[in-house]
Every structure is written in structure tokens, then in C-alpha cells.
PDB file of N, CA and C in Angstrom:
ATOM      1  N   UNK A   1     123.423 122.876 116.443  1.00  0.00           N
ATOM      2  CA  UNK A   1     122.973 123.430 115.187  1.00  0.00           C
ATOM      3  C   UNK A   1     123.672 122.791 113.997  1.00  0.00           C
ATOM      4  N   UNK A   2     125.217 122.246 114.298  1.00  0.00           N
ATOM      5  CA  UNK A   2     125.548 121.491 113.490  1.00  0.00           C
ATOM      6  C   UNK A   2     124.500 120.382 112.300  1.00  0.00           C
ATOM      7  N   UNK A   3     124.006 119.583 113.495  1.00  0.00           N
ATOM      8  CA  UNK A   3     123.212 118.699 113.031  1.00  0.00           C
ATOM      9  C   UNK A   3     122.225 119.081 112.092  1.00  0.00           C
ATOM     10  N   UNK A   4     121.535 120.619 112.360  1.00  0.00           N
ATOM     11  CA  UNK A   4     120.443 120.925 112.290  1.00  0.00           C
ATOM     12  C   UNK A   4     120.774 120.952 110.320  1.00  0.00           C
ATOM     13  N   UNK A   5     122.209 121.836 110.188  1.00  0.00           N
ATOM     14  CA  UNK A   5     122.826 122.063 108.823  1.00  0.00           C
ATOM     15  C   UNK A   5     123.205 120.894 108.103  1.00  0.00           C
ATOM     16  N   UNK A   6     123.888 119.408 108.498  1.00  0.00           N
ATOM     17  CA  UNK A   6     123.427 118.563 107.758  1.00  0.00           C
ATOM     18  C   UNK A   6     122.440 118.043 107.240  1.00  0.00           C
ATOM     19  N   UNK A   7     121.050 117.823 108.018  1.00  0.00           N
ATOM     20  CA  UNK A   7     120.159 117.397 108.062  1.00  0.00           C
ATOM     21  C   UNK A   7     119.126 118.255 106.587  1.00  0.00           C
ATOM     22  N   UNK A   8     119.486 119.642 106.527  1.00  0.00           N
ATOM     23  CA  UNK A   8     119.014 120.564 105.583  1.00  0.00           C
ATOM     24  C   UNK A   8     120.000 119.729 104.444  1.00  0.00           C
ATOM     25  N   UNK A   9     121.312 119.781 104.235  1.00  0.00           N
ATOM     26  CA  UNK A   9     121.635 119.401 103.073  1.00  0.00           C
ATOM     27  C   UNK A   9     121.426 117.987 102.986  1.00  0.00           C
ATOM     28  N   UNK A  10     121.427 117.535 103.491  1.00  0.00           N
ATOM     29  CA  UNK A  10     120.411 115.931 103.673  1.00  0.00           C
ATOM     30  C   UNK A  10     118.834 116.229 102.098  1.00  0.00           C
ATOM     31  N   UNK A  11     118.491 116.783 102.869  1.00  0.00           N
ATOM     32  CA  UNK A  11     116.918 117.380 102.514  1.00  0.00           C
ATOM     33  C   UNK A  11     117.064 118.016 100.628  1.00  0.00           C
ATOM     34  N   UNK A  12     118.446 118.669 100.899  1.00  0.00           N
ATOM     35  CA  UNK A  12     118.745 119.268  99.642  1.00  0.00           C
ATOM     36  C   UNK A  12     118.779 118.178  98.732  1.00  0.00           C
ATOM     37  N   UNK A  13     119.666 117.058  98.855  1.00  0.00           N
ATOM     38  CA  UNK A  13     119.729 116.011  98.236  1.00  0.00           C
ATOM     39  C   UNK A  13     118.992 115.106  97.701  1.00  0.00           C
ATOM     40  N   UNK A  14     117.872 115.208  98.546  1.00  0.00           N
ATOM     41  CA  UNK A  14     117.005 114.399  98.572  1.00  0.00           C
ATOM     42  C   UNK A  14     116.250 115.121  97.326  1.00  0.00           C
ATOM     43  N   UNK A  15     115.928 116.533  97.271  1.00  0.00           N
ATOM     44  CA  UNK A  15     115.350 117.170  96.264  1.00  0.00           C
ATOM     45  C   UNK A  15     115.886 117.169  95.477  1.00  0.00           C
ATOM     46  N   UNK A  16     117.424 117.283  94.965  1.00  0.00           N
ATOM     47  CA  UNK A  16     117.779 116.801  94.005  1.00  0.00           C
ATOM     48  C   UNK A  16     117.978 115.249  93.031  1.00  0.00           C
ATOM     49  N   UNK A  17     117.761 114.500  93.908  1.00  0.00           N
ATOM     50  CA  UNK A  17     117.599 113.344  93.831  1.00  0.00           C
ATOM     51  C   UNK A  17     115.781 113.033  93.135  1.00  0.00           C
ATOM     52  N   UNK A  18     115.089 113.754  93.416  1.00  0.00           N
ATOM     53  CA  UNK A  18     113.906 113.341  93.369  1.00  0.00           C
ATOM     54  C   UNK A  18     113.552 114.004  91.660  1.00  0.00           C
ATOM     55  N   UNK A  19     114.437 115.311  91.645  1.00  0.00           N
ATOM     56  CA  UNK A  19     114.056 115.941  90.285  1.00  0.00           C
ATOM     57  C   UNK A  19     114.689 115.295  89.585  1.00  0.00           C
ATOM     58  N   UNK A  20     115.990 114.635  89.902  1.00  0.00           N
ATOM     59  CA  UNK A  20     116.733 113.969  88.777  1.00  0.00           C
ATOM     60  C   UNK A  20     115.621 112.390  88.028  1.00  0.00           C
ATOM     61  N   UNK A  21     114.824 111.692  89.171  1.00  0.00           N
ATOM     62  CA  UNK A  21     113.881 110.424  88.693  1.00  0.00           C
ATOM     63  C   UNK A  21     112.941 110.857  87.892  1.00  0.00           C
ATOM     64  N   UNK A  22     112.410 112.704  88.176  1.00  0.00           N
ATOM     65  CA  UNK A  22     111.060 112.520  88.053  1.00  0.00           C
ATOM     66  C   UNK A  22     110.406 112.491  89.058  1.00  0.00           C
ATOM     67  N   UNK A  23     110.478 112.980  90.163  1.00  0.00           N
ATOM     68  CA  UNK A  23     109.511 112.532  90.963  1.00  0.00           C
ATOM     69  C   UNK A  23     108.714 114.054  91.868  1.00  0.00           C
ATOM     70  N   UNK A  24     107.870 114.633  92.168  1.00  0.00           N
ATOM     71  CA  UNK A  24     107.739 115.981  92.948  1.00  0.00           C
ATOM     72  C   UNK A  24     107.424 115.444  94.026  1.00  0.00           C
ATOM     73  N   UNK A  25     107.277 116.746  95.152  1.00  0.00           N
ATOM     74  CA  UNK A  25     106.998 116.520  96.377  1.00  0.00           C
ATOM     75  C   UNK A  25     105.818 117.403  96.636  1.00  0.00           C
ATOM     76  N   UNK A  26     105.046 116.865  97.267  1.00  0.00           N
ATOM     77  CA  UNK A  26     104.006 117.718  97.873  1.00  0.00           C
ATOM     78  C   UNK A  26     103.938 118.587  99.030  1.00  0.00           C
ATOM     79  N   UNK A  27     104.311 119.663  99.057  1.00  0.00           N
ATOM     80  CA  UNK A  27     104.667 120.450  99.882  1.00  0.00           C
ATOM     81  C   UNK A  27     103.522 120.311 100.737  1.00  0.00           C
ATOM     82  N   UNK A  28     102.651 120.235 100.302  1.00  0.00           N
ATOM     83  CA  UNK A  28     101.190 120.382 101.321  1.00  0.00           C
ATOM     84  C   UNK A  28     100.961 119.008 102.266  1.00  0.00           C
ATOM     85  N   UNK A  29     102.006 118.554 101.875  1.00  0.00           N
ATOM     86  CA  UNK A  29     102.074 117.130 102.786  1.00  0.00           C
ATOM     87  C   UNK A  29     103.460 116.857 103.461  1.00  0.00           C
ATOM     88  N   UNK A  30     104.317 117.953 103.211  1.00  0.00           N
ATOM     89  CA  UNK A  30     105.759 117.789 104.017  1.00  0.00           C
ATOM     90  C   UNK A  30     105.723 118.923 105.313  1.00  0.00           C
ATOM     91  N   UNK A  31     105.712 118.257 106.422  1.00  0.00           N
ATOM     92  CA  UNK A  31     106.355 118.976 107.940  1.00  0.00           C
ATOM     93  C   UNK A  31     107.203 118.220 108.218  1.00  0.00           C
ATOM     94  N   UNK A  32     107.779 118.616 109.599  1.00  0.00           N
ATOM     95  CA  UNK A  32     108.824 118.969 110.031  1.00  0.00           C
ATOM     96  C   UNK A  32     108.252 118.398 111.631  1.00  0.00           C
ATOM     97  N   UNK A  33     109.042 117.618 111.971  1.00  0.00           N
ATOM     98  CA  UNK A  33     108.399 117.252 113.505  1.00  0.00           C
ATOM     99  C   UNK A  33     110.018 117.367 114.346  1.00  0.00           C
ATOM    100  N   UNK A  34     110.055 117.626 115.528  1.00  0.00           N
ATOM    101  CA  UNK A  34     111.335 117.398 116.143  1.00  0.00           C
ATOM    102  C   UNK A  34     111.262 116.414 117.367  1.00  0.00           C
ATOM    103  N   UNK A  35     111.828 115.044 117.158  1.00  0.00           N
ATOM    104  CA  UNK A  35     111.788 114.196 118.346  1.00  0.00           C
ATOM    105  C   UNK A  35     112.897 114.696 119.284  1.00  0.00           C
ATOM    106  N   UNK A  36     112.659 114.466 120.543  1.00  0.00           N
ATOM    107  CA  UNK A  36     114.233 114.572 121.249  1.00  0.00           C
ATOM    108  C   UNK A  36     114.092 114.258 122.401  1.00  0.00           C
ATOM    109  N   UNK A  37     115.141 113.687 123.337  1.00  0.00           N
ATOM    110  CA  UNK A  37     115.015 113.029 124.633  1.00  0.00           C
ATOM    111  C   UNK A  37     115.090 114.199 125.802  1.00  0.00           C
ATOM    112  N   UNK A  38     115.677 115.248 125.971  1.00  0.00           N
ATOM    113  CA  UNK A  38     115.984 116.432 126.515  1.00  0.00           C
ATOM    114  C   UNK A  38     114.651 116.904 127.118  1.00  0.00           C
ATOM    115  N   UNK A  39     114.800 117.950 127.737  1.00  0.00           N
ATOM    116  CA  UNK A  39     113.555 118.958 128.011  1.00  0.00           C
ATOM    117  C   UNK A  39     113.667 120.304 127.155  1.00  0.00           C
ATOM    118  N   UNK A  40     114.644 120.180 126.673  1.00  0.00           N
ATOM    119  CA  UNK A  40     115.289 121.262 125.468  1.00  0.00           C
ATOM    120  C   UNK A  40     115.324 120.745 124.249  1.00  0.00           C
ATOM    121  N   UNK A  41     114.534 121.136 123.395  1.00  0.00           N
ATOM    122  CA  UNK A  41     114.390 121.036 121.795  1.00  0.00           C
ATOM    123  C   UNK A  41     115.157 121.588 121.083  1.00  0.00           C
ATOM    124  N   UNK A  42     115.726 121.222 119.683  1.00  0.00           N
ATOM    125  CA  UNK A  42     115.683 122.350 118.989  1.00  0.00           C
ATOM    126  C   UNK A  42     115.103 122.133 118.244  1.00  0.00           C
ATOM    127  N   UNK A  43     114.330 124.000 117.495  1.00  0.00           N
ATOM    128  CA  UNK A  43     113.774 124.342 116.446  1.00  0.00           C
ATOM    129  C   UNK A  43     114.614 124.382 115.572  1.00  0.00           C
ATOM    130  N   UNK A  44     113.832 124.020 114.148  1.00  0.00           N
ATOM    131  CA  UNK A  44     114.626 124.758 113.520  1.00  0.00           C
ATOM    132  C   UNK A  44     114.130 124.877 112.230  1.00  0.00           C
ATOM    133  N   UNK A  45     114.145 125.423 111.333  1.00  0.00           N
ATOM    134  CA  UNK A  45     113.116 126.025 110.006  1.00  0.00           C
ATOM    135  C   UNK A  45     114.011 125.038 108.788  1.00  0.00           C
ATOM    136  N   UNK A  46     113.031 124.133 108.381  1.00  0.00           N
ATOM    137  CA  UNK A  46     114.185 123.359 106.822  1.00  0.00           C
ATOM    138  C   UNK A  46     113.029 124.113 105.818  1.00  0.00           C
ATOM    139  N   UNK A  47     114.404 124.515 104.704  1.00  0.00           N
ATOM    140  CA  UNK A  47     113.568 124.753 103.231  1.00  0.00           C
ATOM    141  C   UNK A  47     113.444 123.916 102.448  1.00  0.00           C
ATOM    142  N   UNK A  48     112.050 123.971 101.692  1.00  0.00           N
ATOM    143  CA  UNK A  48     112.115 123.141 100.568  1.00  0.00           C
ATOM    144  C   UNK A  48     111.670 123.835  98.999  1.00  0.00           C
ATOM    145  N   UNK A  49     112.460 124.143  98.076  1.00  0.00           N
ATOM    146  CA  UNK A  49     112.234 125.118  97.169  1.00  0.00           C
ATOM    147  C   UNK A  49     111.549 126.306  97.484  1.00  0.00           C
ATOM    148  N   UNK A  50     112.744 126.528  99.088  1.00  0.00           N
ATOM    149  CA  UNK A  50     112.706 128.033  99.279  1.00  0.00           C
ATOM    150  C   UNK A  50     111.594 128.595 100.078  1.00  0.00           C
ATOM    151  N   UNK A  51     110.587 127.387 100.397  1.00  0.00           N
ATOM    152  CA  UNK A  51     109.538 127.533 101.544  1.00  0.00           C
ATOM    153  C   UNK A  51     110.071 126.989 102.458  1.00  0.00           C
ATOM    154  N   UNK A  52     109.796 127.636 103.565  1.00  0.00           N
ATOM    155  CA  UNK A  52     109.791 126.888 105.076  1.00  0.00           C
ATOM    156  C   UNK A  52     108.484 125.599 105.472  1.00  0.00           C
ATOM    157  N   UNK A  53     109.619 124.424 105.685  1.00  0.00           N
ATOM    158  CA  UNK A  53     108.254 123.581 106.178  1.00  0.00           C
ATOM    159  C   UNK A  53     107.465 123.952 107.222  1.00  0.00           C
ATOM    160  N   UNK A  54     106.564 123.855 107.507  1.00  0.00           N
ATOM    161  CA  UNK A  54     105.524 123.772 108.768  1.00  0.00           C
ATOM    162  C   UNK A  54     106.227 122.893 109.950  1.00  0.00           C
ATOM    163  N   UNK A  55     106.080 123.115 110.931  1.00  0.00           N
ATOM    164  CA  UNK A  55     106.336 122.300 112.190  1.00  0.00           C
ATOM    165  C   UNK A  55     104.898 121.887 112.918  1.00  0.00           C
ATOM    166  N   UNK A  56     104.806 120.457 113.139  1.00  0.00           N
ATOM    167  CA  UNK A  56     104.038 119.459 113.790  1.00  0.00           C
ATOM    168  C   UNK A  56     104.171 118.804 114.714  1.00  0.00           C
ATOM    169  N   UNK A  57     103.359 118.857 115.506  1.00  0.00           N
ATOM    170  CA  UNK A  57     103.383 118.622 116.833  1.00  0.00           C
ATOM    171  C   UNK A  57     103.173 116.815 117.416  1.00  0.00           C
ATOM    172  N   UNK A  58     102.281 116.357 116.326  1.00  0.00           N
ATOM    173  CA  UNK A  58     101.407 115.202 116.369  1.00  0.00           C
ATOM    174  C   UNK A  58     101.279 114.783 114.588  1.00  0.00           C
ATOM    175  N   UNK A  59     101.406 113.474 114.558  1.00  0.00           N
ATOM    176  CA  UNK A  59     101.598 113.055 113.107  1.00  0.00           C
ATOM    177  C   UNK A  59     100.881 111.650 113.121  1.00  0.00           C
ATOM    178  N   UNK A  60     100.229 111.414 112.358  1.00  0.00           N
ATOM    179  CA  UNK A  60      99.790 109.979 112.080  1.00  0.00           C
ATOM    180  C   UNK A  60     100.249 109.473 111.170  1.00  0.00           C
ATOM    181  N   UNK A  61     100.701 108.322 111.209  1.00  0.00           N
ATOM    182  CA  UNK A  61     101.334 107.640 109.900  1.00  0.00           C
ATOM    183  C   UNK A  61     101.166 106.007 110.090  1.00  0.00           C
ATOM    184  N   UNK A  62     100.546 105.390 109.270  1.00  0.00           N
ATOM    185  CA  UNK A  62     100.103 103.875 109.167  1.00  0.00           C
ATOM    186  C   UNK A  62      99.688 103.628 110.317  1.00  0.00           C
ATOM    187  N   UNK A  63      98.391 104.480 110.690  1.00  0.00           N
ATOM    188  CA  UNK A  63      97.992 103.911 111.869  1.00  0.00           C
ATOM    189  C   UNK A  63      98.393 104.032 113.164  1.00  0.00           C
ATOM    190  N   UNK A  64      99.481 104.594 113.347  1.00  0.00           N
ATOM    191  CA  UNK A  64     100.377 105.026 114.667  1.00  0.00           C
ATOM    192  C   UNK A  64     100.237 106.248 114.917  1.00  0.00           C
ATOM    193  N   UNK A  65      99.849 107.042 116.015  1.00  0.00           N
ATOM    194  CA  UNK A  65     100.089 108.282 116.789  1.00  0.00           C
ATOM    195  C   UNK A  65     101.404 108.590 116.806  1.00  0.00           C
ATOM    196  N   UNK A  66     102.164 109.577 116.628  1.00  0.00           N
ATOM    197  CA  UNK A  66     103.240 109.922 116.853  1.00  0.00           C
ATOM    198  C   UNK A  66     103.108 111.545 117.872  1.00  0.00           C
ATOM    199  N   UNK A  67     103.171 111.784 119.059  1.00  0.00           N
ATOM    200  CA  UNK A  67     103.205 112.910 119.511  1.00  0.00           C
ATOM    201  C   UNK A  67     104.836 112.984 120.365  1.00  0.00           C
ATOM    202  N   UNK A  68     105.106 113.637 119.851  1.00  0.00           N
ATOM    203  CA  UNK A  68     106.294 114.296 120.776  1.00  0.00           C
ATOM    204  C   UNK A  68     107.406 113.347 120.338  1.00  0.00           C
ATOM    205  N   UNK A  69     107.928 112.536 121.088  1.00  0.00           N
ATOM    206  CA  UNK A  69     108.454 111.363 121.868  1.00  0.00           C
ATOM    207  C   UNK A  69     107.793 110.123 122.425  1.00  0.00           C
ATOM    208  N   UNK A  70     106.525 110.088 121.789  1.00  0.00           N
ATOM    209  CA  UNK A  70     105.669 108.741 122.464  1.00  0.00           C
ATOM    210  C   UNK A  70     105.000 108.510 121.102  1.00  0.00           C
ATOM    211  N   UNK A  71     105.034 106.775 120.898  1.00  0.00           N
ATOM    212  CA  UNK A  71     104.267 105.920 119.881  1.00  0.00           C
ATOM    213  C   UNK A  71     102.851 106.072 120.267  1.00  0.00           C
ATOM    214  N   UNK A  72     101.523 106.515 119.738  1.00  0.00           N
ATOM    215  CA  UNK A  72     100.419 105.965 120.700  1.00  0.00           C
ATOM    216  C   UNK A  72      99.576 104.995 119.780  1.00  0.00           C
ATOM    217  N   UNK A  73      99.459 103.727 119.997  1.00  0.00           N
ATOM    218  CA  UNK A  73      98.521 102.659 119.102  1.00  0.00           C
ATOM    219  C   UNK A  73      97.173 102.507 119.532  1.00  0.00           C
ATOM    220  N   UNK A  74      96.465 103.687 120.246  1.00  0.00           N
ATOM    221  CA  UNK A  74      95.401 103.706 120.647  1.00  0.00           C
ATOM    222  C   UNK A  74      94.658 103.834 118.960  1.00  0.00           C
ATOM    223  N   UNK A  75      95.026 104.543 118.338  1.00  0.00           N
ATOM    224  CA  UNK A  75      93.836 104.642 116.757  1.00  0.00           C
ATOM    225  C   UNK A  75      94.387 103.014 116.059  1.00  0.00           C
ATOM    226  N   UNK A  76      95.467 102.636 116.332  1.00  0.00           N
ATOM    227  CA  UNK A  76      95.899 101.750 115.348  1.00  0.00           C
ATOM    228  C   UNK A  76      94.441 100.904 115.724  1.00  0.00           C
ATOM    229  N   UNK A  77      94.934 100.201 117.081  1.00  0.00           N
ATOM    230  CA  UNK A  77      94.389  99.099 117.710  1.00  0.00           C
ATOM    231  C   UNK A  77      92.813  99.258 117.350  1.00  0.00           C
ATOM    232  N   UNK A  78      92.023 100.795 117.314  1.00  0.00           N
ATOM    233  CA  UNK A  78      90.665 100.745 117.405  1.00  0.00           C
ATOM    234  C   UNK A  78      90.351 100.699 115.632  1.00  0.00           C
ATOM    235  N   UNK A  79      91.046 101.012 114.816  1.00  0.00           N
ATOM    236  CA  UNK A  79      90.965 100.790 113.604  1.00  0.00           C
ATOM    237  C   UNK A  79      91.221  98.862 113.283  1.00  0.00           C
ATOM    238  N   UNK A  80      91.870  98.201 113.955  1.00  0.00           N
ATOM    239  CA  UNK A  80      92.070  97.140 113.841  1.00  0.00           C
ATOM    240  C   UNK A  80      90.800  95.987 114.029  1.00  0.00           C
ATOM    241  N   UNK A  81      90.302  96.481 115.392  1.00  0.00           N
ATOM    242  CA  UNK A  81      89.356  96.149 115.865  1.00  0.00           C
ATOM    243  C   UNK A  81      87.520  96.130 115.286  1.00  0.00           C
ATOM    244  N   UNK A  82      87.841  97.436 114.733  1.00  0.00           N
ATOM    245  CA  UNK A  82      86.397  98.162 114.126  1.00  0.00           C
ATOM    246  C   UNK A  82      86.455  97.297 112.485  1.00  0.00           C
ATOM    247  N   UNK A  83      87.649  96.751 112.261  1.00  0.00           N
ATOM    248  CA  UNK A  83      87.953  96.046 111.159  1.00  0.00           C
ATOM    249  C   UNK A  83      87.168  94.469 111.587  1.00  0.00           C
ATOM    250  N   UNK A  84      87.901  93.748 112.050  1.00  0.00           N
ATOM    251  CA  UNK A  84      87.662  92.426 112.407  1.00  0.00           C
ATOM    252  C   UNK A  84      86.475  92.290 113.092  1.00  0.00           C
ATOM    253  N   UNK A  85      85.836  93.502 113.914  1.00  0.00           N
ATOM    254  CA  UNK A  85      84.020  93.635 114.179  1.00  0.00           C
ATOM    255  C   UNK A  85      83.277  93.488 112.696  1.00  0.00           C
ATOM    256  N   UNK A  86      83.927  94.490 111.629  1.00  0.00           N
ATOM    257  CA  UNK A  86      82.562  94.320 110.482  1.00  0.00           C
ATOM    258  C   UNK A  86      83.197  93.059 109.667  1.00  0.00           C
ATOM    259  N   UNK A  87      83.785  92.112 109.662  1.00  0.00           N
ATOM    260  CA  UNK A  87      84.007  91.154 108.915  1.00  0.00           C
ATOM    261  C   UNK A  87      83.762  89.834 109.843  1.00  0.00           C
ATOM    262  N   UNK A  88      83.670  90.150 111.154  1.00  0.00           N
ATOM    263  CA  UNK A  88      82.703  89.242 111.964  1.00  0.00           C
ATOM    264  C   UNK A  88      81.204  89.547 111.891  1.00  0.00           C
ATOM    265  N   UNK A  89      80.560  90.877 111.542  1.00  0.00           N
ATOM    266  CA  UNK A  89      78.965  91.061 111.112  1.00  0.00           C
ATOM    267  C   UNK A  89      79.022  90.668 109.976  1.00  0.00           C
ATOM    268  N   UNK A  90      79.883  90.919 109.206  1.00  0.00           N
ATOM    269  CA  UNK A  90      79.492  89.795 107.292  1.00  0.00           C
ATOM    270  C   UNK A  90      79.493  88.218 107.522  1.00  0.00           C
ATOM    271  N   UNK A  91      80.256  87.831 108.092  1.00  0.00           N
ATOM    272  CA  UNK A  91      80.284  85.824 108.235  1.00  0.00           C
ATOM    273  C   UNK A  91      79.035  85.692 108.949  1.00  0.00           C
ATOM    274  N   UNK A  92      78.205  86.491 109.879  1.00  0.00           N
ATOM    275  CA  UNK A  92      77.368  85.943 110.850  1.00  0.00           C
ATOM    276  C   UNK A  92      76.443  86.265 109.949  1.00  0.00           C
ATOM    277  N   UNK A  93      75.816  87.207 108.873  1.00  0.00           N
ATOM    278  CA  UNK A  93      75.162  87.605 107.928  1.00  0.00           C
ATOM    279  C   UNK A  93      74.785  86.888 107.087  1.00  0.00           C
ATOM    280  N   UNK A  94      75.985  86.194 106.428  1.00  0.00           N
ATOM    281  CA  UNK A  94      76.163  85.018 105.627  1.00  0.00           C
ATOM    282  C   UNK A  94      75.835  84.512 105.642  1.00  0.00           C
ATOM    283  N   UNK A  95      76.515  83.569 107.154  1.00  0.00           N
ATOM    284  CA  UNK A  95      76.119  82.577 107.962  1.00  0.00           C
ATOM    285  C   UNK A  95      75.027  81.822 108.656  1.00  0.00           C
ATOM    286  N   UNK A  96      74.189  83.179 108.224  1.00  0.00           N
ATOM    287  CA  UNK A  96      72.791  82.632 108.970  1.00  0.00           C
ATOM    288  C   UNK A  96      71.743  81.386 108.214  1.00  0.00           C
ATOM    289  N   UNK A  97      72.208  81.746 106.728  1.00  0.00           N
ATOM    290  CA  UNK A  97      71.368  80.903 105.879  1.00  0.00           C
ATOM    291  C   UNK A  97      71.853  79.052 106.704  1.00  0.00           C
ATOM    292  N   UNK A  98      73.139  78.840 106.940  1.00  0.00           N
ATOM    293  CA  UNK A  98      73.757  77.839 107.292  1.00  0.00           C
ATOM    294  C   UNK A  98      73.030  76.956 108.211  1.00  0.00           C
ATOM    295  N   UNK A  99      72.256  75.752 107.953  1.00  0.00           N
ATOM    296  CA  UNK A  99      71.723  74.693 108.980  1.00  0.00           C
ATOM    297  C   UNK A  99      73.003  73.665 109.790  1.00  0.00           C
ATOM    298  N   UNK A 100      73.620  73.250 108.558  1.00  0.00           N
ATOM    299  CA  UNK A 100      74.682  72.793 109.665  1.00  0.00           C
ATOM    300  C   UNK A 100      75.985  72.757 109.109  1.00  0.00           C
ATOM    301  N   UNK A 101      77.139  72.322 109.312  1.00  0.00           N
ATOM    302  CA  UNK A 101      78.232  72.382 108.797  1.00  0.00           C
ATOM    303  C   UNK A 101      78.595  71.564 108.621  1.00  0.00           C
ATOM    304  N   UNK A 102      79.528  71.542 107.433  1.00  0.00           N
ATOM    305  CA  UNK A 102      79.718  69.846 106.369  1.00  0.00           C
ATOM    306  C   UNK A 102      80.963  69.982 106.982  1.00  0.00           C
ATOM    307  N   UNK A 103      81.345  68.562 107.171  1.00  0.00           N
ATOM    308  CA  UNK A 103      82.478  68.584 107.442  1.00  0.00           C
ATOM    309  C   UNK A 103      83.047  67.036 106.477  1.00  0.00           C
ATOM    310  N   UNK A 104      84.160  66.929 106.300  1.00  0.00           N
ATOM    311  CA  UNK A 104      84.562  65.789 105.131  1.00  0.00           C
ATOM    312  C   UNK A 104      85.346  65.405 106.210  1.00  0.00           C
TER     313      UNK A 104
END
């Protein structure tokens, strides 16, 4: 639990830090996830101007799955893919007007 009490004044800091730039936080976009190697977790409730964050189970962030303790790049990879499919249907689109290719 030690940890659990730095980690809050960690958090404190950080809010003070953020009011001192100028900057807010969106509460509606801050949880709380707990990684850990164990079969035993701990919970634990952080405040942020006196609300309790939410706890999350599963998080996406740039494309990466985050559940538990495991990376999953299954959305990355199919977002990657579904990318370089429609910009291979625009060149072939393009491309069609093309009789032959100049080459210098």
C-alpha cells in the first residue's frame, strides 16, 4: 500500500503542476488501470479533485490493446492493413488511365 500512497502524491503533483502551466484534465478521460505480475492485484481508488478515478480493465492507446498484463496488436495490425488496402485501391484507380510507364 506503500506504493499505492506515493503513486497518489505522484498524481497530486502532477495536478499541481498542470494548474500551475495552465493546463486541465479531463476527468472523463482519466482511469486507472492496475498492471501486475502476481495472481494478486492491488486495488486501489486515486483522487483527482476529490473524485475517484474509474478503474479499467482494457485500454486502447495508439493503436495497441492493453488488457490486463498483455500488449494485443491485433487492432493495431488490422488498422494498418485496412490502411495500405485503401491506398493500394487509390494507385490502382489512378492507375488505370496508365498505358505504359516512362521510364528515363
Amino acid at each position: 500500500m506503500d506504493d499505492c500512497v506515493v503513486l497518489q502524491t505522484a498524481l497530486f503533483k502532477l495536478i499541481n503542476w498542470c494548474e500551475r502551466v495552465g493546463l486541465s484534465l479531463n476527468l472523463d478521460k482519466c482511469k486507472t488501470m492496475t498492471l501486475f505480475r502476481t495472481r494478486k492485484s492491488i486495488i486501489h481508488d486515486y483522487q483527482v479533485y476529490n473524485q475517484t478515478l474509474s478503474q479499467v480493465y482494457q485500454v486502447d492507446d495508439l493503436g495497441f490493446g492493453l488488457i490486463g498484463t498483455i500488449v494485443v496488436f491485433n487492432n493495431h495490425i488490422e488498422y494498418v492493413t485496412c490502411k495500405a488496402l485503401r491506398t493500394l485501391g487509390f494507385i490502382r484507380r489512378n492507375a488505370s488511365d496508365f498505358d505504359q510507364l516512362l521510364g528515363f
